[in-house]
Protein backbone atom coordinates (compact mmCIF):
# COMPACT_ATOMS: atom_id res chain seq x y z
CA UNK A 1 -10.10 -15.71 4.60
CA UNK A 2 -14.02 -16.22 5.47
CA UNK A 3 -17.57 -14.53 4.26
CA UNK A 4 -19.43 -12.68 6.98
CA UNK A 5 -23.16 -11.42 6.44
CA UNK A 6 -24.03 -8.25 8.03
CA UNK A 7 -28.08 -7.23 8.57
CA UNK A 8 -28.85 -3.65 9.10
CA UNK A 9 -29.32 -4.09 12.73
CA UNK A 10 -25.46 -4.43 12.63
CA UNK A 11 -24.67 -1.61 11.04
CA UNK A 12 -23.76 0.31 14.07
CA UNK A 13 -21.20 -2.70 15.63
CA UNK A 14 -20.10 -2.94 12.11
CA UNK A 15 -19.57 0.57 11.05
CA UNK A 16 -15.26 -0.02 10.71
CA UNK A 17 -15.73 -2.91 8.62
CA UNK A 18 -18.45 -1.03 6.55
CA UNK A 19 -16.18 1.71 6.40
CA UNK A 20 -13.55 -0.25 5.09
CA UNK A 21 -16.19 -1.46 2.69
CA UNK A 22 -16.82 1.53 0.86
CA UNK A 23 -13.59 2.39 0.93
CA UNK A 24 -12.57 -0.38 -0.91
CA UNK A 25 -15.26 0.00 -3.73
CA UNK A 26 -14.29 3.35 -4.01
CA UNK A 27 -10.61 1.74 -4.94
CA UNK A 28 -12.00 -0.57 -7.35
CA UNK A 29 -15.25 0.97 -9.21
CA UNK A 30 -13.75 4.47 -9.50
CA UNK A 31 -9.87 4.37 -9.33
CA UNK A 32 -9.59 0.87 -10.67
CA UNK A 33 -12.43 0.42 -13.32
CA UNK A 34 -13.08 4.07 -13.91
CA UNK A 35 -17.10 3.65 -13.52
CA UNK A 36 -19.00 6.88 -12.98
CA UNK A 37 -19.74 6.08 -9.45
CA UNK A 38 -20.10 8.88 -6.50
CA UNK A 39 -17.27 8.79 -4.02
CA UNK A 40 -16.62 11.55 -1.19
CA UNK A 41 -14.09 11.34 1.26
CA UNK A 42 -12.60 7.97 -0.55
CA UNK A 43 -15.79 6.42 0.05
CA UNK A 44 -18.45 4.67 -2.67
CA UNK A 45 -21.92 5.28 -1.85
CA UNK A 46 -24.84 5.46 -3.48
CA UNK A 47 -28.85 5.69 -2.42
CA UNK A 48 -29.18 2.03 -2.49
CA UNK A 49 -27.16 1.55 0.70
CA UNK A 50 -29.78 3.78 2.18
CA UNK A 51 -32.17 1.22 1.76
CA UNK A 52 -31.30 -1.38 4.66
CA UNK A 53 -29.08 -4.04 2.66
CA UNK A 54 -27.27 -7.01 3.63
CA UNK A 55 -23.85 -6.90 2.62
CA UNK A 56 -21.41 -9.98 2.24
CA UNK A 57 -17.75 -9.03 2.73
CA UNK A 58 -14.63 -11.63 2.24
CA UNK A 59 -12.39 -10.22 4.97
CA UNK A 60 -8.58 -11.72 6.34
CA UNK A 61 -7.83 -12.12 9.45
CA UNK A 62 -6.26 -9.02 9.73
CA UNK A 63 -10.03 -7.72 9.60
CA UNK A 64 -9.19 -6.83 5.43
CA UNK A 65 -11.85 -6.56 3.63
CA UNK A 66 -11.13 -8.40 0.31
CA UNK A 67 -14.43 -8.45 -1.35
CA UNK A 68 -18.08 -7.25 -1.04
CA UNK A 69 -21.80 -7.64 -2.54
CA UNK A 70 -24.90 -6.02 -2.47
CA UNK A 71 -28.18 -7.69 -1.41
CA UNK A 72 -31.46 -6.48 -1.59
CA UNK A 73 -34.93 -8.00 -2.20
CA UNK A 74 -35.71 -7.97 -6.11
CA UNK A 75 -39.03 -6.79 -5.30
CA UNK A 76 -37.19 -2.94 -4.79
CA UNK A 77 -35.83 -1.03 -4.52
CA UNK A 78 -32.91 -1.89 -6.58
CA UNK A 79 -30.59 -1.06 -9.34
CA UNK A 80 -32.02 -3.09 -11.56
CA UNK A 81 -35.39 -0.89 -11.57
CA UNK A 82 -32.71 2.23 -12.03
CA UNK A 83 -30.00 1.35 -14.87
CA UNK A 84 -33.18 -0.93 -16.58
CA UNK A 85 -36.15 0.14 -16.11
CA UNK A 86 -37.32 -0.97 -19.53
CA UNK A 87 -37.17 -4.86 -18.75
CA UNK A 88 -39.71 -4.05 -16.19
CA UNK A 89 -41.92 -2.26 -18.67
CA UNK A 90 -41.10 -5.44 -21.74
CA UNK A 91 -42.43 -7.76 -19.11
CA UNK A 92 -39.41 -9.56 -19.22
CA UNK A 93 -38.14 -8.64 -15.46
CA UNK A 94 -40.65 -10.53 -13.12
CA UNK A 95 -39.39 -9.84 -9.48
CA UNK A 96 -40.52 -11.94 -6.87
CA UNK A 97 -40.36 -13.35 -2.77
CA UNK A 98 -38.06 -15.64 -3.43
CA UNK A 99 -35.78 -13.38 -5.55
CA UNK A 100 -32.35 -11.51 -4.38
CA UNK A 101 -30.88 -8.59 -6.16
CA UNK A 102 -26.66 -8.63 -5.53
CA UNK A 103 -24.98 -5.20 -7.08
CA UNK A 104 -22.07 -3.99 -6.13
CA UNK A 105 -19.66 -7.16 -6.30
CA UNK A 106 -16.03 -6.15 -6.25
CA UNK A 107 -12.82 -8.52 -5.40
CA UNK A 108 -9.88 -6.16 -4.63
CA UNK A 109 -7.48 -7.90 -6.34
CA UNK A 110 -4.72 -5.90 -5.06
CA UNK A 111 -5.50 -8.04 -1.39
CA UNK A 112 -6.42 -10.96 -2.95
CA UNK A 113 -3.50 -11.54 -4.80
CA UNK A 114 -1.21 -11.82 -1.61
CA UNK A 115 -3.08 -14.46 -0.24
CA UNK A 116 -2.80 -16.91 -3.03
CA UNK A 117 -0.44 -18.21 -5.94
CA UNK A 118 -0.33 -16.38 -8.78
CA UNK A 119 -1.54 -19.35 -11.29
CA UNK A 120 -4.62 -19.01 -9.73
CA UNK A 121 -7.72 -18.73 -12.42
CA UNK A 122 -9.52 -17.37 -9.94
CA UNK A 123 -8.97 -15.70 -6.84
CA UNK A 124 -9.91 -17.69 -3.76
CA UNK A 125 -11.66 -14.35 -2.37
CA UNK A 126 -14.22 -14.46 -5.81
CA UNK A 127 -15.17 -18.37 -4.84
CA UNK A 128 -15.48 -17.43 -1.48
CA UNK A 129 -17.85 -14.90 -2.71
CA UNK A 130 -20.21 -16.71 -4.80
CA UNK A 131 -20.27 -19.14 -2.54
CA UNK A 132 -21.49 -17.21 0.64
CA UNK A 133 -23.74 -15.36 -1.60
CA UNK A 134 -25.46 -18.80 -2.61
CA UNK A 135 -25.52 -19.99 1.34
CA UNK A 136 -26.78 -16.81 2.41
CA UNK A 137 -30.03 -16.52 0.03
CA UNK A 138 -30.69 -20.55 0.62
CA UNK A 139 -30.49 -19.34 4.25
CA UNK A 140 -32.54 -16.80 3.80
CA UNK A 141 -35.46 -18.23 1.48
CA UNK A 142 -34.05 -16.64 -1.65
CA UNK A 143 -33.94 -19.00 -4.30
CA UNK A 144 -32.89 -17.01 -7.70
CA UNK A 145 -30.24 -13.94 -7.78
CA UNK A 146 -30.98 -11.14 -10.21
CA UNK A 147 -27.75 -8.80 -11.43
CA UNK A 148 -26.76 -6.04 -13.30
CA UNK A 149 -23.00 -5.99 -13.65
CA UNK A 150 -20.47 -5.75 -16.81
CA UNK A 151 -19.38 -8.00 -19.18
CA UNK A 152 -16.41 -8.83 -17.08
CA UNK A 153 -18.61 -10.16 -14.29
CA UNK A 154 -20.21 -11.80 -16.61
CA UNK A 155 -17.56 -14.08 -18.03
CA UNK A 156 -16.34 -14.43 -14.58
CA UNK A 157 -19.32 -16.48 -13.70
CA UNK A 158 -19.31 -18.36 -16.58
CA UNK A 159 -15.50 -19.74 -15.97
CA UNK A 160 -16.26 -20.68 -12.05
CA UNK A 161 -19.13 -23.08 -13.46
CA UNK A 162 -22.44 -20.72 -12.44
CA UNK A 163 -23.42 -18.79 -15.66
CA UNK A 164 -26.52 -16.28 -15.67
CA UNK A 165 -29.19 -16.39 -17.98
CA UNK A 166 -29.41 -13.20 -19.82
CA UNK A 167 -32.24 -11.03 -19.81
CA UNK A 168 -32.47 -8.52 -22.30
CA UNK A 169 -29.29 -7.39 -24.11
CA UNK A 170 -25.96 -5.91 -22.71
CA UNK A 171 -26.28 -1.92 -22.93
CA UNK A 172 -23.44 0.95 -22.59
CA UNK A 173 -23.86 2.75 -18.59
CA UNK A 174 -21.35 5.35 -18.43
CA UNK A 175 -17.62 3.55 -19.82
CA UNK A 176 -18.97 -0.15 -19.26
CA UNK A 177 -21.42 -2.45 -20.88
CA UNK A 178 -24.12 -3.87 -18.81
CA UNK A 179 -26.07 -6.70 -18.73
CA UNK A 180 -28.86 -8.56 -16.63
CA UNK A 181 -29.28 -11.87 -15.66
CA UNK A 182 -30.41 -14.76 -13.74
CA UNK A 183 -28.64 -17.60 -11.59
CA UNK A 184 -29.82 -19.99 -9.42
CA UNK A 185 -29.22 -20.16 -5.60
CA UNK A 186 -29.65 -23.75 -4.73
CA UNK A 187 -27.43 -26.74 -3.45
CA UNK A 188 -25.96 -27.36 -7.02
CA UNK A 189 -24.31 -24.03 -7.81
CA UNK A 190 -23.19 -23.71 -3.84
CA UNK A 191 -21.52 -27.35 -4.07
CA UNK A 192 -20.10 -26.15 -7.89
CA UNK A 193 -18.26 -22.50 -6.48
CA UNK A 194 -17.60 -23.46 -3.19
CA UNK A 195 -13.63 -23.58 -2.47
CA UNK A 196 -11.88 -25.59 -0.32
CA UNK A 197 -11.46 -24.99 2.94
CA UNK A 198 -14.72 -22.79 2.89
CA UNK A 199 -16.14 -21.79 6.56
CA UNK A 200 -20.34 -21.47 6.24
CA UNK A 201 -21.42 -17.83 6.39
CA UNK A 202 -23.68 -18.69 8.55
CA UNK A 203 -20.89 -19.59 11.80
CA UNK A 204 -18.92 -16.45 10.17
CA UNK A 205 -22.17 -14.54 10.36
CA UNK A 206 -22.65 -15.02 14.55
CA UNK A 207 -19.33 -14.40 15.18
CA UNK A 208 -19.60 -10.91 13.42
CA UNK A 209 -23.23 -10.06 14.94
């Protein structure tokens, strides 16, 4: 499996794999986790992919997408500003240049369990993840990561050695509890989460362009 990045002005060579995209968080945020997310046509959208992201995809090489993020400059729009807009307000969200917003992050596990051993504490697609997600925003002059994701998420990041800072406390949004943090997007975490065998997103990211 490898990480590809791809910019809005791939959008239109890219639209099967984005397809498959948002047909896979459709899978896992409303069939799998039951979040109150808006799917048509057994697609996940919402208005943020509207505004010109950069997604991340782990895909196989049958072209499979196995996971996805989100990316968007902190300074907005993001979800962040939408599920918490009170951090803002408490002075205790402080978005800047150098900051990236990820939302979004799914691993369909379903996929990503046929491509590994069982024993596995992690999946290999969830390290491949993190990983690209760290290259890409060193790349990219992005030096913190801002997120709002769930509890699970949460402890995820804490196992595979890159924990986030909390800001503010976890609330309920819809049937999960959500909370924000911080993590850093330097050399250390990259060389902590990356797997072996790991391809750089950047050589994935030409070949998809």
């Amino acid at each position: 499996m490898r990480a590809i990045a791809i910019s809005p002005e791939h959008f239109r060579s890219q639209a099967a794999i984005l397809d498959r995209m948002h047909q896979m968080r459709a899978r896992v945020f409303h069939d799998r986790l039951n979040w109150d997310v808006k799917v048509r046509d057994g697609r996940e959208r919402d208005e943020l992919d509207l505004c010109q992201p950069t997604y991340i995809l782990v895909v196989d090489t049958q072209e499979a997408v196995i996971g996805a993020v989100r990316l968007l400059p902190a300074t907005g729009p993001t979800l962040l500003s939408v599920l918490f807009p009170e951090l803002g307000e408490q002075g205790l969200f402080r978005p800047h240049a150098s900051m990236i917003e990820s939302s979004r992050f799914c691993v369909d596990t379903s996929i990503a369990a046929a491509h590994e051993p069982s024993s596995q504490a992690l999946h290999s697609a969830t390290w491949t993840l993190f990983a690209a997600i760290i290259e890409w925003s060193m790349a990219n002059g992005y030096d913190e990561l801002v997120t709002a994701t769930d509890l699970r998420i949460e402890r995820i990041l804490r196992r595979a050695g890159w924990p986030m800072a909390r800001i503010g406390e976890p609330k309920p949004i819809g049937n999960t509890k959500a909370v924000v943090g911080l993590l850093p997007t330097n050399g250390k975490s990259f060389e902590t989460v990356r797997p072996a065998g790991y391809s750089s997103i950047l050589q994935s990211t030409r070949r998809a362009a």
